[in-house]
C-alpha atoms as a PDB file:
ATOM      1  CA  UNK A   1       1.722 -17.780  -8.449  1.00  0.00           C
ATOM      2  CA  UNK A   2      -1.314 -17.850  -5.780  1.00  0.00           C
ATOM      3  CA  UNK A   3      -4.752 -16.764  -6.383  1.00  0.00           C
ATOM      4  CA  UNK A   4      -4.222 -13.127  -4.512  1.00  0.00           C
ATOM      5  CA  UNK A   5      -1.572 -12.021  -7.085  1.00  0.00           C
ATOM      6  CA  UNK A   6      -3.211 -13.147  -9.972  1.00  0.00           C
ATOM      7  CA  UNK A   7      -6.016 -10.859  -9.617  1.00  0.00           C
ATOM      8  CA  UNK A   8      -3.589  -8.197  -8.837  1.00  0.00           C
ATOM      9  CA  UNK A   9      -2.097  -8.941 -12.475  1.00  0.00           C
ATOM     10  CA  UNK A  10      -5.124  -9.135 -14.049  1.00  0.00           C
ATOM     11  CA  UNK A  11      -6.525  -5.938 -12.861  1.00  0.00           C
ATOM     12  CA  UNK A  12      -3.271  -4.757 -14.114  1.00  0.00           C
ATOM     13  CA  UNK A  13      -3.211  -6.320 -17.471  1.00  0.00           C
ATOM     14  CA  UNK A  14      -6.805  -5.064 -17.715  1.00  0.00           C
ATOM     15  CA  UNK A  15      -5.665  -1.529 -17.473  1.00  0.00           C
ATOM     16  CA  UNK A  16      -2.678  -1.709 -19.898  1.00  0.00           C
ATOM     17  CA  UNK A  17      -0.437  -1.064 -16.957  1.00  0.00           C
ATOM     18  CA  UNK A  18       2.920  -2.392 -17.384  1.00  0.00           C
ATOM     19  CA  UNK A  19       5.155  -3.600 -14.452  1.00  0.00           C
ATOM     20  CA  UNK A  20       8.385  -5.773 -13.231  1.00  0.00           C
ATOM     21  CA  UNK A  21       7.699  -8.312 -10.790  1.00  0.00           C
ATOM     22  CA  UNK A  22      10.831  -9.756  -8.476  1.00  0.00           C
ATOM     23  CA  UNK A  23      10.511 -12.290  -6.339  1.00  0.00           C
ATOM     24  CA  UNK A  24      12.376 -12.595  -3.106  1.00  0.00           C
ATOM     25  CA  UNK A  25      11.777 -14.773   0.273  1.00  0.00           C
ATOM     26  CA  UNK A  26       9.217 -13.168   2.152  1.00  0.00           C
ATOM     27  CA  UNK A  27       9.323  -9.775   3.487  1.00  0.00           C
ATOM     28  CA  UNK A  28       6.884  -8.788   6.299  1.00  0.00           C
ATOM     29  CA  UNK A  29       8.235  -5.575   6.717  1.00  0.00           C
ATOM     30  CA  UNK A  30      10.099  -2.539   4.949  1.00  0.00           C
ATOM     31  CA  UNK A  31      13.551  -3.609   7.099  1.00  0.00           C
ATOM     32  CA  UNK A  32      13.675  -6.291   6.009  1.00  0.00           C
ATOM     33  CA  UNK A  33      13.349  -5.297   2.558  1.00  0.00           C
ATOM     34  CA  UNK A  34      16.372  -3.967   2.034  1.00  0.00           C
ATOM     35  CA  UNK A  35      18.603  -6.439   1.493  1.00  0.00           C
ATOM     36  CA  UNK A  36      16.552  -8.032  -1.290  1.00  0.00           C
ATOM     37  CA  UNK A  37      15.349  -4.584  -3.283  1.00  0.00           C
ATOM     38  CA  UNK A  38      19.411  -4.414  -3.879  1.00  0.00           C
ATOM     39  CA  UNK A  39      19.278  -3.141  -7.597  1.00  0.00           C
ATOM     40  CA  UNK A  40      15.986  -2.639  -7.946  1.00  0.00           C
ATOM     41  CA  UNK A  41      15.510   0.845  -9.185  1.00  0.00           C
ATOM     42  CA  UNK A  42      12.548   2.377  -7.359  1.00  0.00           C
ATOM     43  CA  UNK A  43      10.802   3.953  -4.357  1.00  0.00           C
ATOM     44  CA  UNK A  44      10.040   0.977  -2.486  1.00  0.00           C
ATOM     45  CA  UNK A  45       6.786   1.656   0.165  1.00  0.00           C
ATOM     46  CA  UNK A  46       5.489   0.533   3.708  1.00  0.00           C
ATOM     47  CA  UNK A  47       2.101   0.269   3.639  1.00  0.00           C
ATOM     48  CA  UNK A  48       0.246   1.216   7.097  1.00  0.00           C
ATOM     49  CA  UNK A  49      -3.043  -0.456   7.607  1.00  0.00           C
ATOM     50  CA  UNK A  50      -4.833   1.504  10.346  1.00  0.00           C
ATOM     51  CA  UNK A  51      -8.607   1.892  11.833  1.00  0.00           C
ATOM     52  CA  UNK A  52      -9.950   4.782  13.678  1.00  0.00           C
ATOM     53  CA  UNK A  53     -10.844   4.375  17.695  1.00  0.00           C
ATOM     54  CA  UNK A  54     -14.125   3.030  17.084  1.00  0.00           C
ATOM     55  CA  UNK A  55     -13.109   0.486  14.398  1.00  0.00           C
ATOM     56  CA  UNK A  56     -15.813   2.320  12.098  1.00  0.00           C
ATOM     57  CA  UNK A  57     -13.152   3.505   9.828  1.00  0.00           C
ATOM     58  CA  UNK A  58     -10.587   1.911   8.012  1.00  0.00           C
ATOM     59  CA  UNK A  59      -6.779   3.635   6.157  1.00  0.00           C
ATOM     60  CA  UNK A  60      -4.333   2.678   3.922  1.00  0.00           C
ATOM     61  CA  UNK A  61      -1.521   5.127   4.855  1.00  0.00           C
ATOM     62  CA  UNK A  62       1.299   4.799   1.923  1.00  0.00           C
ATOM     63  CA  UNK A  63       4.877   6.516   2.297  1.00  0.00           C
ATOM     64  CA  UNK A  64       8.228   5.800   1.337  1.00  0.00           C
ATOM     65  CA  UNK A  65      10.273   3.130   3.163  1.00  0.00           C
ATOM     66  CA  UNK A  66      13.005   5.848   4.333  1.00  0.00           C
ATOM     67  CA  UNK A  67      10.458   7.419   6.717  1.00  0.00           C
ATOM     68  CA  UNK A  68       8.284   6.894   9.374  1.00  0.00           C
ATOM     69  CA  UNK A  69       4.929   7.390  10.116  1.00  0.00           C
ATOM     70  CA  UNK A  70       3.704  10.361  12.362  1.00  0.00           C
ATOM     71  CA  UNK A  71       0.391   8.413  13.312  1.00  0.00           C
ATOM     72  CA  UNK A  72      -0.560  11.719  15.975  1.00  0.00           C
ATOM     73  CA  UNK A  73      -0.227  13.456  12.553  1.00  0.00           C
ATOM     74  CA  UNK A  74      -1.823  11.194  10.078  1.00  0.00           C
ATOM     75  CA  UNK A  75      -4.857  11.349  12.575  1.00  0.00           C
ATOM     76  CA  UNK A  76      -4.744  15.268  12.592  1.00  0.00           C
ATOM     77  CA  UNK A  77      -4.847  15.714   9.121  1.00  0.00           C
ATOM     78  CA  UNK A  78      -6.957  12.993   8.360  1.00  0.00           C
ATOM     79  CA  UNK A  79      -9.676  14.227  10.529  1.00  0.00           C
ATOM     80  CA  UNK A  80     -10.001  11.325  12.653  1.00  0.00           C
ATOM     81  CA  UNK A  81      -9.331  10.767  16.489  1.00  0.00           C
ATOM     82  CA  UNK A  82      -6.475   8.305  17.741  1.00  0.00           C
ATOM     83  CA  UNK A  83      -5.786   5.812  15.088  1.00  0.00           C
ATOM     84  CA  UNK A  84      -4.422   2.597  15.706  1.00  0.00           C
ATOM     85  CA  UNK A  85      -3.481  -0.810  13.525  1.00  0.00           C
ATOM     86  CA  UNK A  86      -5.783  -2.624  12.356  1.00  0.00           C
ATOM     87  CA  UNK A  87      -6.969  -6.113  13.285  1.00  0.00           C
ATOM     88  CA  UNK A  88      -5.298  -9.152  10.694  1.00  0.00           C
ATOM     89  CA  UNK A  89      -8.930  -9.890  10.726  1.00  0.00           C
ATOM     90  CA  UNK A  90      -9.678  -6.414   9.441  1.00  0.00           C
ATOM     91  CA  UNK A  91      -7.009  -6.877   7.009  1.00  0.00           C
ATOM     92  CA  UNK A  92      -8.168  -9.947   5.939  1.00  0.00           C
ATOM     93  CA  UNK A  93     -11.794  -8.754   5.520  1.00  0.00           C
ATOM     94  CA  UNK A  94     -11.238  -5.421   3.870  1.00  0.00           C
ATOM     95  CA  UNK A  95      -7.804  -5.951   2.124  1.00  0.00           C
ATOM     96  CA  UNK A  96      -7.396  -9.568   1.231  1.00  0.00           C
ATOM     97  CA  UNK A  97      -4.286  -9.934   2.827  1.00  0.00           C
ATOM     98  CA  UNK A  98      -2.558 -11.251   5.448  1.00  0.00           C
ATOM     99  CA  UNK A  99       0.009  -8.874   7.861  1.00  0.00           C
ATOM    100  CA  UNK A 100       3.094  -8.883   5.784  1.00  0.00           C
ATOM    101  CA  UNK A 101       1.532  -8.345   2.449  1.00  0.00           C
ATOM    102  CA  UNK A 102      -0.031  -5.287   2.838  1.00  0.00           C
ATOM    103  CA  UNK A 103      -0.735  -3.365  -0.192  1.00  0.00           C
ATOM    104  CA  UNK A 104      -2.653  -0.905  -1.874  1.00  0.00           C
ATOM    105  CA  UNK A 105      -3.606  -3.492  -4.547  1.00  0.00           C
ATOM    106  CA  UNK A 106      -5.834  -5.484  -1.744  1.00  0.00           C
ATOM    107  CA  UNK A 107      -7.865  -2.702  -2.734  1.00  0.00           C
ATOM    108  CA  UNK A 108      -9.185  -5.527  -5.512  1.00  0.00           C
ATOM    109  CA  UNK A 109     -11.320  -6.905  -2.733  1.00  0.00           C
ATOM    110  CA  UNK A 110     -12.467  -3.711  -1.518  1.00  0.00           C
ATOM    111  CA  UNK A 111     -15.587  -3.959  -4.191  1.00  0.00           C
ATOM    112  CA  UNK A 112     -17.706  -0.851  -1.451  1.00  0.00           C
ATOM    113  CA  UNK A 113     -14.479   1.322  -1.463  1.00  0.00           C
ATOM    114  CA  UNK A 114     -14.879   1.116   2.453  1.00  0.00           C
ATOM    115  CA  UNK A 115     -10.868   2.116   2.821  1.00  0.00           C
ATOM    116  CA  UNK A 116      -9.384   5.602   2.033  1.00  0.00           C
ATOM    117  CA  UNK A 117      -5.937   5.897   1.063  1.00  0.00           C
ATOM    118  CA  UNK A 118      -3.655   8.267   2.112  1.00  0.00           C
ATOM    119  CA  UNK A 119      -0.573   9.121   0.474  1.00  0.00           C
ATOM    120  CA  UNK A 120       2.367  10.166   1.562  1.00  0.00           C
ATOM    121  CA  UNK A 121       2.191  13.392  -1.020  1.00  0.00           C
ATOM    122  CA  UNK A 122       5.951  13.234  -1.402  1.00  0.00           C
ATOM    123  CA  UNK A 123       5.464   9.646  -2.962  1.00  0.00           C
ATOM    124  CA  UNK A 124       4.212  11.998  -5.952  1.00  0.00           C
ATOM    125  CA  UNK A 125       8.240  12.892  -6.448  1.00  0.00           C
ATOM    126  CA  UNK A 126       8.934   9.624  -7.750  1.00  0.00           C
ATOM    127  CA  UNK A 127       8.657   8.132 -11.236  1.00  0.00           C
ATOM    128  CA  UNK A 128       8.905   4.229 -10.013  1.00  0.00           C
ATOM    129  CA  UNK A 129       7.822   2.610  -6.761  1.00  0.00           C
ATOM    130  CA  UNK A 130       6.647  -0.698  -5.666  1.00  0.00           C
ATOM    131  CA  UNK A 131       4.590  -2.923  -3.699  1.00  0.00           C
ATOM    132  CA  UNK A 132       3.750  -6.805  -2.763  1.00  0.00           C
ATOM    133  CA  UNK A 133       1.381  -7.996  -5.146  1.00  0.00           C
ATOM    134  CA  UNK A 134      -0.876  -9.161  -2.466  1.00  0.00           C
ATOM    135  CA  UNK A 135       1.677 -11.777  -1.621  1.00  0.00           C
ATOM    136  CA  UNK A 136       4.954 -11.003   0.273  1.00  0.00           C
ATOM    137  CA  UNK A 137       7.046 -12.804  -1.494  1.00  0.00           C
ATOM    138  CA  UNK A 138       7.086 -10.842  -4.728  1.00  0.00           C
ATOM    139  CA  UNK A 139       7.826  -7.175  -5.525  1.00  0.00           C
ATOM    140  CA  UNK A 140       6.250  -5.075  -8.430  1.00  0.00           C
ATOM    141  CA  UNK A 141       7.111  -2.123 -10.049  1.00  0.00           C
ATOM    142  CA  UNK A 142       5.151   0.183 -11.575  1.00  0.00           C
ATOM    143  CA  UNK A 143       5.481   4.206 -12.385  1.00  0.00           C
ATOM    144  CA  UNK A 144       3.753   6.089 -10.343  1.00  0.00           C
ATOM    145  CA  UNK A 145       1.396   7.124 -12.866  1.00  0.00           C
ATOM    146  CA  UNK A 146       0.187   3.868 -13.398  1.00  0.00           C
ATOM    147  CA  UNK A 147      -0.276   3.720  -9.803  1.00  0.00           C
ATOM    148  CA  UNK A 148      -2.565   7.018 -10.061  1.00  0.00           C
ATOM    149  CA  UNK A 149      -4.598   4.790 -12.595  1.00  0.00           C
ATOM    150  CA  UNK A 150      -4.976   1.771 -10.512  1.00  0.00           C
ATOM    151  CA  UNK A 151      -6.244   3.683  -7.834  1.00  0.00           C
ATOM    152  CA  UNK A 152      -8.605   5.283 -10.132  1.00  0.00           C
ATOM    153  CA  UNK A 153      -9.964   1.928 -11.239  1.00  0.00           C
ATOM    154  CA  UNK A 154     -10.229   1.020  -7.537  1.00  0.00           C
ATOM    155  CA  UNK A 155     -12.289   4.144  -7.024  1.00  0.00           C
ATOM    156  CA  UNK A 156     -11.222   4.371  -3.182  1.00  0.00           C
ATOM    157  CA  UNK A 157     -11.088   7.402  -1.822  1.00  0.00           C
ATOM    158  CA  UNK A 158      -7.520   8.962  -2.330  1.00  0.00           C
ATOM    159  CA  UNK A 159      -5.858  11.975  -0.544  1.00  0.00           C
ATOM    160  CA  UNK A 160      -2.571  12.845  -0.172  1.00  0.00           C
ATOM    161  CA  UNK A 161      -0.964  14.344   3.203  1.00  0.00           C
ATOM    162  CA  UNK A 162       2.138  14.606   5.064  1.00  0.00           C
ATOM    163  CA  UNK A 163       2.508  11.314   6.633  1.00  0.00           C
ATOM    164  CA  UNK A 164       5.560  11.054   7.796  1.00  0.00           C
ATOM    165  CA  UNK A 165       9.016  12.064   8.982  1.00  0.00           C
ATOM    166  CA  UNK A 166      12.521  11.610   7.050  1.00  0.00           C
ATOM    167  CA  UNK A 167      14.261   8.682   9.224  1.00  0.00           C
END
């Protein structure tokens, strides 16, 4: 287990939050997913790591792995002119992570809540869904309220918006 995880399952543990961890070969993207989330029951999630034009602002965008992304709408509802991916070196600074393991719990390293996290508000429809624990070669599961309470603990920003459209 590598350093980045382990706080994720502390911060966990912390809360009282239970979870299932898999682990898998590494998976840098939601397509690639698929083959290894085979009988795992849950909402598995991209994660979408994006800054605003002038790099002053940073997202986490969260929806379900069966869509995609409406970035021209993200940014309208959001607020926010064109919005583009962030930098791996943003992604390292603000997240912890490296492209590939993108994931709201990076939000451990976020200690001045500098990101806001947008959800995709059907996400709120499910009772389990997952994410890389920092790492991209595990998956955990967790319900989604004990998502909601991570995010609390985070303190982040959170909003939650039609991000996408069904694929």
């Amino acid at each position: 287990m590598t350093l980045p995880e382990e706080r994720v399952l502390a911060r966990l543990t912390e809360l009282g939050i239970g979870f299932e961890r898999y682990e898998h070969p590494p998976i840098a993207t939601a397509e690639e997913g698929e083959e290894h989330w085979q009988g795992i029951d849950a909402t598995h999630c991209k994660n979408l790591f994006l800054r605003n034009q002038k790099g002053s602002r940073h997202y986490l965008v969260i929806l379900a792995h069966t869509k995609r992304a409406d970035l021209r709408a993200v940014a309208d509802q959001i607020g926010d002119g064109k919005l583009s991916f962030a930098s791996p070196e943003r992604l390292k600074k603000y997240l912890g992570v490296t492209p590939g393991s993108v994931s709201p719990f990076g939000l451990v390293h976020d200690i001045d809540q500098h990101v806001r996290l947008y959800l995709d508000r059907d996400l709120r429809l499910h009772l389990r869904i997952s994410f890389h624990p920092n790492i991209n070669t595990a998956t955990l599961v967790l319900t989604f309220s004990d998502f909601e309470r991570f995010l609390a603990s985070a303190g982040n920003l959170v909003r939650f918006i039609d991000a996408a459209r069904r694929v």
